[in-house]
Protein backbone atom coordinates (compact mmCIF):
# COMPACT_ATOMS: atom_id res chain seq x y z
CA UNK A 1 4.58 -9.80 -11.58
CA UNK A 2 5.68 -10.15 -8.12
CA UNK A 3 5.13 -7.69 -5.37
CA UNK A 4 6.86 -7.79 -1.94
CA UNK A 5 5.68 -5.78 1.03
CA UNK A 6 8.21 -4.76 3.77
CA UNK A 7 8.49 -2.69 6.89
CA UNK A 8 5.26 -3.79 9.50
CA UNK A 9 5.68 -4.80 12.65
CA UNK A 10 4.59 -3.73 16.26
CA UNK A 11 4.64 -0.36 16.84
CA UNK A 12 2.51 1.78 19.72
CA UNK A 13 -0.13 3.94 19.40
CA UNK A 14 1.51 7.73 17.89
CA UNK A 15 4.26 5.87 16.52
CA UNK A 16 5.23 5.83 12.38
CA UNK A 17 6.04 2.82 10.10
CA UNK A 18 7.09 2.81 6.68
CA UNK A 19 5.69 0.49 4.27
CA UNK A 20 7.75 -0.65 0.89
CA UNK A 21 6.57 -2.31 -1.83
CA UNK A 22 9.11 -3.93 -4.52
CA UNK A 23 7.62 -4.64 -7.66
CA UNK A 24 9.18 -6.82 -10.54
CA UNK A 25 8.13 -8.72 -13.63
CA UNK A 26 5.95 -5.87 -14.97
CA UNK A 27 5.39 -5.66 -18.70
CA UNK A 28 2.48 -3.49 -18.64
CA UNK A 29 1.21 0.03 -17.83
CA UNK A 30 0.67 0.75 -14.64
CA UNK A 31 -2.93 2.54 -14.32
CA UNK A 32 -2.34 2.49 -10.40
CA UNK A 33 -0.89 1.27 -7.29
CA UNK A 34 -2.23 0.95 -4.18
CA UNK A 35 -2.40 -0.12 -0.44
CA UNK A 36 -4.84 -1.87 1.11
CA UNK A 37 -5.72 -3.15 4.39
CA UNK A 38 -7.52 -6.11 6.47
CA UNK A 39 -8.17 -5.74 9.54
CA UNK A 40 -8.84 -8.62 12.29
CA UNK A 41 -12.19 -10.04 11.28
CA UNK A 42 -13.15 -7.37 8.37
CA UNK A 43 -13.14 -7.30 4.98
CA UNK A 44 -9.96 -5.70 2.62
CA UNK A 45 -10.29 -2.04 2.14
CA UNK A 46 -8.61 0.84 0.44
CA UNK A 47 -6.07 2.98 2.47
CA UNK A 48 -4.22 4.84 -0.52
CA UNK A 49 -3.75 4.82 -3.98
CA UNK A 50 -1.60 6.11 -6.95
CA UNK A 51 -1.80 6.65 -10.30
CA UNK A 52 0.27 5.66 -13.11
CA UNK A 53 1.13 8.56 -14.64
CA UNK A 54 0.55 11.70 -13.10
CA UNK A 55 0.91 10.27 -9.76
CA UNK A 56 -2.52 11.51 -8.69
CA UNK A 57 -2.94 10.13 -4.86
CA UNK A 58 -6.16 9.21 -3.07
CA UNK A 59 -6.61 8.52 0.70
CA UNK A 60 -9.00 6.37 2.86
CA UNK A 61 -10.89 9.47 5.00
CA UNK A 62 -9.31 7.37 8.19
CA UNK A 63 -5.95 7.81 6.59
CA UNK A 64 -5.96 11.61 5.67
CA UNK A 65 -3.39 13.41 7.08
CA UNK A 66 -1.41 10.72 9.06
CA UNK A 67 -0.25 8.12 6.05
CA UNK A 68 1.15 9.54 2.53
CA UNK A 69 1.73 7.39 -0.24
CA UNK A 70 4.28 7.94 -2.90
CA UNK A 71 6.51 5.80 -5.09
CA UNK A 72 9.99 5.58 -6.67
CA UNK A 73 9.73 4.76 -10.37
CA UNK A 74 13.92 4.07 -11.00
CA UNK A 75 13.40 1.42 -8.48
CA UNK A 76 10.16 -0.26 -8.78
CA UNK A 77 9.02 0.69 -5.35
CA UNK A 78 6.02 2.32 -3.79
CA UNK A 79 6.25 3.31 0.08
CA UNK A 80 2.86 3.92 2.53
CA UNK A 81 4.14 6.40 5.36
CA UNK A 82 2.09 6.04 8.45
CA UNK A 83 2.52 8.38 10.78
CA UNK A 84 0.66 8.91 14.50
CA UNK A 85 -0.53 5.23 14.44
CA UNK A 86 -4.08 4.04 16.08
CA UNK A 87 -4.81 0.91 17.24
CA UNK A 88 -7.14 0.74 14.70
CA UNK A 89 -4.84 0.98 11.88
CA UNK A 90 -4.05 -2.51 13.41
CA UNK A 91 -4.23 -4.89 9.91
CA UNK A 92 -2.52 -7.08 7.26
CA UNK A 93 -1.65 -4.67 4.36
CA UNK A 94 -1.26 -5.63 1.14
CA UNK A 95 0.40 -3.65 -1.95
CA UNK A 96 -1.72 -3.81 -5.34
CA UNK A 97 -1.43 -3.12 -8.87
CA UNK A 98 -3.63 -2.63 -11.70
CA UNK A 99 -2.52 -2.44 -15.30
CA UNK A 100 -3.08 -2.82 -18.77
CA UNK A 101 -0.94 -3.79 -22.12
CA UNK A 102 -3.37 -3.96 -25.33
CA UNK A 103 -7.15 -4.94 -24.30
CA UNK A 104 -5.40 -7.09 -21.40
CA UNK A 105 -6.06 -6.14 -17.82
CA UNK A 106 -3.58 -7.39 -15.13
CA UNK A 107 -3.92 -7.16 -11.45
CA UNK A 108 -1.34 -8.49 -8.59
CA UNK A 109 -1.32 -8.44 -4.64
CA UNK A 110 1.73 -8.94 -2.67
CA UNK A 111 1.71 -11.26 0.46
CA UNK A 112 0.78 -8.67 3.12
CA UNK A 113 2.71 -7.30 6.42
CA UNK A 114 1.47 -7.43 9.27
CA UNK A 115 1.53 -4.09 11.26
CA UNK A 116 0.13 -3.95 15.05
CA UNK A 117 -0.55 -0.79 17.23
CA UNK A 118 -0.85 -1.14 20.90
CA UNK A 119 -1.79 1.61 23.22
């Protein structure tokens, strides 16, 4: 499986970025995809997720109401929306999926993007 990430950069603070994430290689069934985030000197955490099937979404409480996650099935691609940036939204963020084919569990990261908000 191979995941890229597109679309960070520098933005300032209020500003909106779109995220991609191009997926490929996948034989399995995808239980969910995700974004997640590092920030300078912190561990990676969750900023929004997806599910598989009924495209169920779930949001970091930071996130809620500024970034909205969605995905395009016909082209492999999941998108993280970010709108009225903080500087603290200022992190590496990294696509992920989980899925399963049998009893096999699979999980793959992309590289990351960086995306910087200045005030």
């Amino acid at each position: 499986v191979q995941l890229v990430e597109s679309g960070g950069g520098a933005v300032q603070a209020g500003g909106s970025l779109r995220l991609s994430c191009a997926a490929s290689g996948i034989t399995f069934s995808i239980d969910t995809m995700g974004w997640y985030r590092q920030p300078p000197g912190n561990e990676r955490e969750l900023v929004a997720a997806i599910t598989g099937g009924r495209d169920i979404t779930n949001y970091a409480d930071s996130v809620k109401g500024r970034f909205t996650i969605s995905r395009d099935n016909a082209k492999n691609t999941m998108y993280l929306q970010m709108n009225n940036l903080k500087q603290e939204d200022t992190a590496v963020y990294y696509c992920n999926i989980r899925g399963s084919y049998s009893l096999n569990k699979y999980v793959s990261w992309g590289q990351g993007t960086q995306v910087t908000v200045s005030s």
